[in-house]
C-alpha atoms as a PDB file:
ATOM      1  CA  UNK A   1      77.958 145.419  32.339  1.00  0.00           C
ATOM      2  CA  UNK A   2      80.436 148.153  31.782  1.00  0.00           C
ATOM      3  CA  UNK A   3      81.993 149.079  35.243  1.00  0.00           C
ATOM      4  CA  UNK A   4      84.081 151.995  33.774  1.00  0.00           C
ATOM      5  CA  UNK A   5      87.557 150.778  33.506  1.00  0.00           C
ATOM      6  CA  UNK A   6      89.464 150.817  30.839  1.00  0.00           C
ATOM      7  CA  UNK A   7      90.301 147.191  30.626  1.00  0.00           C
ATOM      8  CA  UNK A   8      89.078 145.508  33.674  1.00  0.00           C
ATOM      9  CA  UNK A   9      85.856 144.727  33.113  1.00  0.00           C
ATOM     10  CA  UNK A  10      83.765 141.578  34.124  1.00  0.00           C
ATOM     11  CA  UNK A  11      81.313 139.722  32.517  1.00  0.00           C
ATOM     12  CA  UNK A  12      80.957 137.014  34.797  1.00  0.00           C
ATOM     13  CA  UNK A  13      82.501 135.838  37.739  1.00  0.00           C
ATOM     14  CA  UNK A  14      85.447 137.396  39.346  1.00  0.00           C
ATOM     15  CA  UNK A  15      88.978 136.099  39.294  1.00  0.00           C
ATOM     16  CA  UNK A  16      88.809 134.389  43.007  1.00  0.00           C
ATOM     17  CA  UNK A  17      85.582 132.507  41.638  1.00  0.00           C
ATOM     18  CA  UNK A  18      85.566 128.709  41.513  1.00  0.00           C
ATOM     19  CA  UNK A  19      88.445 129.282  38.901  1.00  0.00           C
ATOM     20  CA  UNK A  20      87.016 131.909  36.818  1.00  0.00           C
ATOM     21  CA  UNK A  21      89.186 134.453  35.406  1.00  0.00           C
ATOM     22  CA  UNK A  22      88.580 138.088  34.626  1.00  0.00           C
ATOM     23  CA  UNK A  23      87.038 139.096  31.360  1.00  0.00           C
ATOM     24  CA  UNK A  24      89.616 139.992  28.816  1.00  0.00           C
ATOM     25  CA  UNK A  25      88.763 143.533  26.830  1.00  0.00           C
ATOM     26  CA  UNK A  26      90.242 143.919  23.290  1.00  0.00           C
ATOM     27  CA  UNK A  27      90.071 147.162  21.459  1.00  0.00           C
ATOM     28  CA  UNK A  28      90.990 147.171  17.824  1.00  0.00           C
ATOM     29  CA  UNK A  29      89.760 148.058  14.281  1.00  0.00           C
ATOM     30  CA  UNK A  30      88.789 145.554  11.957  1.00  0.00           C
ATOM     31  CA  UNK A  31      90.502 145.091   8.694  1.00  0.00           C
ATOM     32  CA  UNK A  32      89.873 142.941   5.512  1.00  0.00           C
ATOM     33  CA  UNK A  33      93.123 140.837   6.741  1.00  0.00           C
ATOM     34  CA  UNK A  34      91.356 140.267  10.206  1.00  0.00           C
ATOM     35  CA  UNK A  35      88.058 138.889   7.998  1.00  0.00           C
ATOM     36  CA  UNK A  36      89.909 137.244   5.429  1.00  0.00           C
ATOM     37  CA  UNK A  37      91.680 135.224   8.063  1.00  0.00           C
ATOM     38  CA  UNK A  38      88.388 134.361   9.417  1.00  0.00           C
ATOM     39  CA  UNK A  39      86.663 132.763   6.089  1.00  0.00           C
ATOM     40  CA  UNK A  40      89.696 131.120   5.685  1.00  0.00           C
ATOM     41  CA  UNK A  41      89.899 129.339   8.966  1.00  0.00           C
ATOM     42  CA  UNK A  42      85.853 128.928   8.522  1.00  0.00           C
ATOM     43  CA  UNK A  43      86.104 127.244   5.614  1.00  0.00           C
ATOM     44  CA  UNK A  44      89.463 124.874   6.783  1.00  0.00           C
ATOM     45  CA  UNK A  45      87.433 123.680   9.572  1.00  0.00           C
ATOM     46  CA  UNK A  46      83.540 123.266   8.449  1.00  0.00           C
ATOM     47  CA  UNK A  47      82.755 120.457   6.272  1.00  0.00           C
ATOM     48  CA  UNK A  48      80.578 123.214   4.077  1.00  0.00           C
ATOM     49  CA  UNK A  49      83.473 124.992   3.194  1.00  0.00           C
ATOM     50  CA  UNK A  50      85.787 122.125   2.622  1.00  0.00           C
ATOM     51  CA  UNK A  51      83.086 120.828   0.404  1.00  0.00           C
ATOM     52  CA  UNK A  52      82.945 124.124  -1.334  1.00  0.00           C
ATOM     53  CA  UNK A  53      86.784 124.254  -1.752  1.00  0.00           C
ATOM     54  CA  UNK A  54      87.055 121.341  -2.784  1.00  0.00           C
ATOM     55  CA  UNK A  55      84.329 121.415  -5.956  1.00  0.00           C
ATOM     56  CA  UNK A  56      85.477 124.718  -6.831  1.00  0.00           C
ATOM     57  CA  UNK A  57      89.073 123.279  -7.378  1.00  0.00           C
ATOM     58  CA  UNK A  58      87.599 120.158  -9.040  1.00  0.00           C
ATOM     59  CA  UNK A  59      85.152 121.766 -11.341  1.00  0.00           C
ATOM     60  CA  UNK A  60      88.234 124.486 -12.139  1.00  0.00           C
ATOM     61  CA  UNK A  61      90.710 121.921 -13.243  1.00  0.00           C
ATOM     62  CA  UNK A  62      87.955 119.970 -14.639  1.00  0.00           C
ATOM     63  CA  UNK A  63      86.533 122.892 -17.076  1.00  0.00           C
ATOM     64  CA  UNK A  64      89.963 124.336 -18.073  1.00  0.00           C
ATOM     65  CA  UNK A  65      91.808 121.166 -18.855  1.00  0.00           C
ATOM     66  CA  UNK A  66      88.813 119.687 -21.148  1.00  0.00           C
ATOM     67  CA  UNK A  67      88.043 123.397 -23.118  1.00  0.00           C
ATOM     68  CA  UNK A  68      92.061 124.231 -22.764  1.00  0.00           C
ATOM     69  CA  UNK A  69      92.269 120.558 -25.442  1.00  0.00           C
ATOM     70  CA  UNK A  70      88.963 122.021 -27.419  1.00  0.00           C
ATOM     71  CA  UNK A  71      91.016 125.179 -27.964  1.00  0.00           C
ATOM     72  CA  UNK A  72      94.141 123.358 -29.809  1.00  0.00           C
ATOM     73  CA  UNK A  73      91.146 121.493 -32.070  1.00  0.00           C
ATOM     74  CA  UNK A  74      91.141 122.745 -35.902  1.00  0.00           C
ATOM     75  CA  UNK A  75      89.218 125.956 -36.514  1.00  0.00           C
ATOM     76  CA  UNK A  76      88.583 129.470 -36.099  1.00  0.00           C
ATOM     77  CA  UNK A  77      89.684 130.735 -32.447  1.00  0.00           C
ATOM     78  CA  UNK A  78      86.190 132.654 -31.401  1.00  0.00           C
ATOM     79  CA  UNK A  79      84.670 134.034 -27.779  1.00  0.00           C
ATOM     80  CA  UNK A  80      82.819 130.903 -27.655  1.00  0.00           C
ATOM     81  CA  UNK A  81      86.161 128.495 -27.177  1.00  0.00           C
ATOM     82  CA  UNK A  82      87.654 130.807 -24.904  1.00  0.00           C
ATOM     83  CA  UNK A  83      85.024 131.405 -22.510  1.00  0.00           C
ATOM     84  CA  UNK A  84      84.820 128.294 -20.485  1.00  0.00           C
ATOM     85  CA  UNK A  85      88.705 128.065 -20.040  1.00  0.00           C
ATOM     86  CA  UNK A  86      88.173 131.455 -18.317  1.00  0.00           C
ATOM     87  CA  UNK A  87      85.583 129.982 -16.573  1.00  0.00           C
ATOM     88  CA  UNK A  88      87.443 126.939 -15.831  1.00  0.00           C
ATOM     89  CA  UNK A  89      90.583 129.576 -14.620  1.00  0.00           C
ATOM     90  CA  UNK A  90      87.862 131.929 -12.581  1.00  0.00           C
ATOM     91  CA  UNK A  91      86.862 128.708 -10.619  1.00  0.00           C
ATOM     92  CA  UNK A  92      90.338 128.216  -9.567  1.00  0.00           C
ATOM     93  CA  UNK A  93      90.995 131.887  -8.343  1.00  0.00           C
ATOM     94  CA  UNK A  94      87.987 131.512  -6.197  1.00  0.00           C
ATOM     95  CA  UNK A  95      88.708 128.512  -4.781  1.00  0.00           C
ATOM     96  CA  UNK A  96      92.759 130.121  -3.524  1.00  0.00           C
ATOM     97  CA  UNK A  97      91.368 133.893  -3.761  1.00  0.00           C
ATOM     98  CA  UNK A  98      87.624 133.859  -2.766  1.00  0.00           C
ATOM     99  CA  UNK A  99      88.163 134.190   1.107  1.00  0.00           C
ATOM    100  CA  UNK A 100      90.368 137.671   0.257  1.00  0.00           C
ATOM    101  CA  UNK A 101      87.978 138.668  -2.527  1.00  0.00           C
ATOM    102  CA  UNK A 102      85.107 138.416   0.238  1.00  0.00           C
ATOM    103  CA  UNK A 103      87.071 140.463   2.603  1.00  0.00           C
ATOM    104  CA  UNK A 104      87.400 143.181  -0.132  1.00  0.00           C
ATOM    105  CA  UNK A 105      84.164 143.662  -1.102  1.00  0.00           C
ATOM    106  CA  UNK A 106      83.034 144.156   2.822  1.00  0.00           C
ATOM    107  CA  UNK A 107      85.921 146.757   3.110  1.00  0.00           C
ATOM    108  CA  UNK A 108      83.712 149.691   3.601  1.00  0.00           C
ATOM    109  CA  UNK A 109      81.938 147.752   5.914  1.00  0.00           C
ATOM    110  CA  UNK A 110      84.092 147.062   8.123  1.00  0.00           C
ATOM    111  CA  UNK A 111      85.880 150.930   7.769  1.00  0.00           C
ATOM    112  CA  UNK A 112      82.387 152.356   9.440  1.00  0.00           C
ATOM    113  CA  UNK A 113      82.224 149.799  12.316  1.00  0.00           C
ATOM    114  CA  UNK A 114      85.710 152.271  13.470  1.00  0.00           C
ATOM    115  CA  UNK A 115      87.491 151.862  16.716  1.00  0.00           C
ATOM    116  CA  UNK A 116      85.531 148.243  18.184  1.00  0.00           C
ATOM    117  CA  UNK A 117      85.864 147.110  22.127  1.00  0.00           C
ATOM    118  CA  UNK A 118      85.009 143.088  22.407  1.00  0.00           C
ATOM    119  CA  UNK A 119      84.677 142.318  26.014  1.00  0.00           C
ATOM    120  CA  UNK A 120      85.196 138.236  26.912  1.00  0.00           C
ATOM    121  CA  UNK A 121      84.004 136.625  30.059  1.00  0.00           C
ATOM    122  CA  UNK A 122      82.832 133.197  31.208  1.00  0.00           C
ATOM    123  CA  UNK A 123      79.442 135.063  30.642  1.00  0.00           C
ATOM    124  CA  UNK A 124      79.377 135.455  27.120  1.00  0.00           C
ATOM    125  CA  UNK A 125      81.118 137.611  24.702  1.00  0.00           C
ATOM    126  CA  UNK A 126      80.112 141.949  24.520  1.00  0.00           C
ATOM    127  CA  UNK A 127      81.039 143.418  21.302  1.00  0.00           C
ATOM    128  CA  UNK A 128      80.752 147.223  20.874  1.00  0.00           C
ATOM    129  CA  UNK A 129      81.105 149.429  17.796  1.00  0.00           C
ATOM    130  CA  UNK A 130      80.396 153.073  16.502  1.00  0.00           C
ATOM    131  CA  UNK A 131      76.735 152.153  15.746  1.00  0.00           C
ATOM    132  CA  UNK A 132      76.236 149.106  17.544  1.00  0.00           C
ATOM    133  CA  UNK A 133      76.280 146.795  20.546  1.00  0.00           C
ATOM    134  CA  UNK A 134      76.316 143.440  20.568  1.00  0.00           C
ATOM    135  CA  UNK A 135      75.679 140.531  23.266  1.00  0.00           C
ATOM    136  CA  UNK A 136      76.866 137.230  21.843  1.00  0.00           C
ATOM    137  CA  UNK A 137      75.919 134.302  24.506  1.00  0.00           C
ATOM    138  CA  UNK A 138      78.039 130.763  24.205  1.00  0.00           C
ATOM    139  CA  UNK A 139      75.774 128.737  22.853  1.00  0.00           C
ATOM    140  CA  UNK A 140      75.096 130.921  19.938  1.00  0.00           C
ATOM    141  CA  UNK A 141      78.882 130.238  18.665  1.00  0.00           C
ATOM    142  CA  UNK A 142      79.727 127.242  20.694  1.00  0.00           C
ATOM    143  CA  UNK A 143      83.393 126.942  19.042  1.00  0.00           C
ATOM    144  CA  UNK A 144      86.233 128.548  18.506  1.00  0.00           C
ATOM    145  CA  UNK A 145      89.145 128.233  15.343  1.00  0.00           C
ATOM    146  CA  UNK A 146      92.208 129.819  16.554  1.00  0.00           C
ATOM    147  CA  UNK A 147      94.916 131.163  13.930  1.00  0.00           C
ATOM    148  CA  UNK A 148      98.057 133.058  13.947  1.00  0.00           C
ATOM    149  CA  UNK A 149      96.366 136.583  14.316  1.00  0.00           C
ATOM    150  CA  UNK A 150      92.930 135.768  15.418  1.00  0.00           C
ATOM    151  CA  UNK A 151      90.283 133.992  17.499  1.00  0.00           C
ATOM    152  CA  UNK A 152      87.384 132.868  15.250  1.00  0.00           C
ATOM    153  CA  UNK A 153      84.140 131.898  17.404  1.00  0.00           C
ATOM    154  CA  UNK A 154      81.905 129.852  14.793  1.00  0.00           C
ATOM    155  CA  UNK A 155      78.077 129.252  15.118  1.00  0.00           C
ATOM    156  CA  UNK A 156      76.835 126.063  15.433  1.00  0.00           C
ATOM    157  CA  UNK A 157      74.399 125.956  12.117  1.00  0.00           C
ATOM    158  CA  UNK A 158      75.538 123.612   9.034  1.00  0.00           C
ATOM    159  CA  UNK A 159      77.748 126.498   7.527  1.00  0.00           C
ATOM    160  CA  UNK A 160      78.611 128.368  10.553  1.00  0.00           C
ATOM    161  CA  UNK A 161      77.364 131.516   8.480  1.00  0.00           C
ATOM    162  CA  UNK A 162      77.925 133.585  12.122  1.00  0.00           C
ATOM    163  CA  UNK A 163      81.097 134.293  12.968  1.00  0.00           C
ATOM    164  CA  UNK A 164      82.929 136.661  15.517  1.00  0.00           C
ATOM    165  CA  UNK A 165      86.479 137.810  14.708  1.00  0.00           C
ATOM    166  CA  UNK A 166      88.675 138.898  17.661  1.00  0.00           C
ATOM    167  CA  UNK A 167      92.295 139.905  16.284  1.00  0.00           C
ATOM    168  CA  UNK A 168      95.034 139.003  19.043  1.00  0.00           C
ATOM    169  CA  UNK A 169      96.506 142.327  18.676  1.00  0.00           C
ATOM    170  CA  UNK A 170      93.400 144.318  20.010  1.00  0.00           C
ATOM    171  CA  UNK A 171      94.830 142.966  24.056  1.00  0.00           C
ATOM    172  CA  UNK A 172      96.571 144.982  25.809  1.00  0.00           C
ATOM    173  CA  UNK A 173      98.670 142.645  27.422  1.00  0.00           C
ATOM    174  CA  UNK A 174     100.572 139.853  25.810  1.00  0.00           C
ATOM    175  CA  UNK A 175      99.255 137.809  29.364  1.00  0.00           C
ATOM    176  CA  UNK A 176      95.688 138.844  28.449  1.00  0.00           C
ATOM    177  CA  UNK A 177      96.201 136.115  24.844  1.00  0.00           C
ATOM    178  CA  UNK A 178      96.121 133.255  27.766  1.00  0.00           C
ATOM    179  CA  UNK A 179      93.394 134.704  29.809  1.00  0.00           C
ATOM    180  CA  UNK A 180      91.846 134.938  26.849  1.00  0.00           C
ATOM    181  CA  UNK A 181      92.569 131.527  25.648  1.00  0.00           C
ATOM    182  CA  UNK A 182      91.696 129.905  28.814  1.00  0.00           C
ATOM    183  CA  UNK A 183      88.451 131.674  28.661  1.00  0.00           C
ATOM    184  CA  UNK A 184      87.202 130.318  24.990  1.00  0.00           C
ATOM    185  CA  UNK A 185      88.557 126.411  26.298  1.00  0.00           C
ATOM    186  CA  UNK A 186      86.565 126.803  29.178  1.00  0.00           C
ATOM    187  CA  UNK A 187      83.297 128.056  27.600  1.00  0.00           C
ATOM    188  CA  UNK A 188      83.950 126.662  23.402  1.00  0.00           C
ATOM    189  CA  UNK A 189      85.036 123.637  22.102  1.00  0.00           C
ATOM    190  CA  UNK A 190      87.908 124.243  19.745  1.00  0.00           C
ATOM    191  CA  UNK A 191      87.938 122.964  16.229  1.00  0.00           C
END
């Protein structure tokens, strides 16, 4: 519900309320260093993409330390010996890089979504762009990663492929990080 104020508005229950605190409204515009935080603090904290780290570092070293010997064996150097050290390498950019790469390539993306207004209260979180609005209850993205620029609500599925990104510098108010804060412990468990 959008009562009209610039920052004060309410999602749930009001601040006298059993406890409850005032929703929290952040205003900001999302960058590739807001996302790139984000898959990296999914993929510290869900099994999938520790799993995924972890083979693509594996199969890197793997590849380019058994074709990097192949390529000091006797013969003509050719495409065919080089290709899986670069493969080997490629594996092992991805595995430090792929997070950032990701972030990149949903630059544009994230350049139309302009000027976005997340609204946080012990109902659920209200996420507003150019072209959209968004209603995102608790239990869809039941908990939270928290890192030194960002808030990162995950979804509960195997890969938490959902993901909400709210960047600490869209509050208005340095007191509104521990409102905020105190909101996602109350309604997320944190990973």
């Amino acid at each position: 519900m959008d009562t009209g104020g610039d920052r004060a508005h309410d999602m749930g229950a009001g601040a006298g309320d059993g406890g409850a605190e005032r929703s929290v409204e952040l205003v900001y515009r999302p960058t590739t260093q807001d996302l790139a935080e984000a898959l990296r603090a999914r993929a510290r904290h869900t099994g999938s993409g520790r799993f995924q780290r972890w083979l693509l570092l594996s199969a890197g070293l793997l590849i380019t330390s058994i074709s990097g010997l192949a390529l000091f064996a006797k013969g003509p150097l050719d495409a065919s010996r080089l290709l899986f050290p670069c493969a080997g390498l490629l594996m092992l950019a991805l595995a430090f890089y792929g997070p950032q790469l990701t972030a990149r390539a949903m630059g544009g993306l994230l350049a139309r979504m302009g000027e976005t207004r997340a609204v946080v209260g012990d109902a659920g979180l209200r996420v507003t762009t150019a072209d959209s609005e968004t209603r995102i209850a608790w239990a869809l993205q039941p908990t939270y990663v928290e890192t030194p620029a960002t808030f990162v609500m995950l979804s509960a599925d195997k890969r938490s492929v959902a993901m909400t990104v709210l960047p600490k510098r869209g509050v208005a108010d340095p007191a509104d990080l521990e409102r905020l804060r105190a909101i996602l412990d109350r309604n997320l468990r944190r990973r």
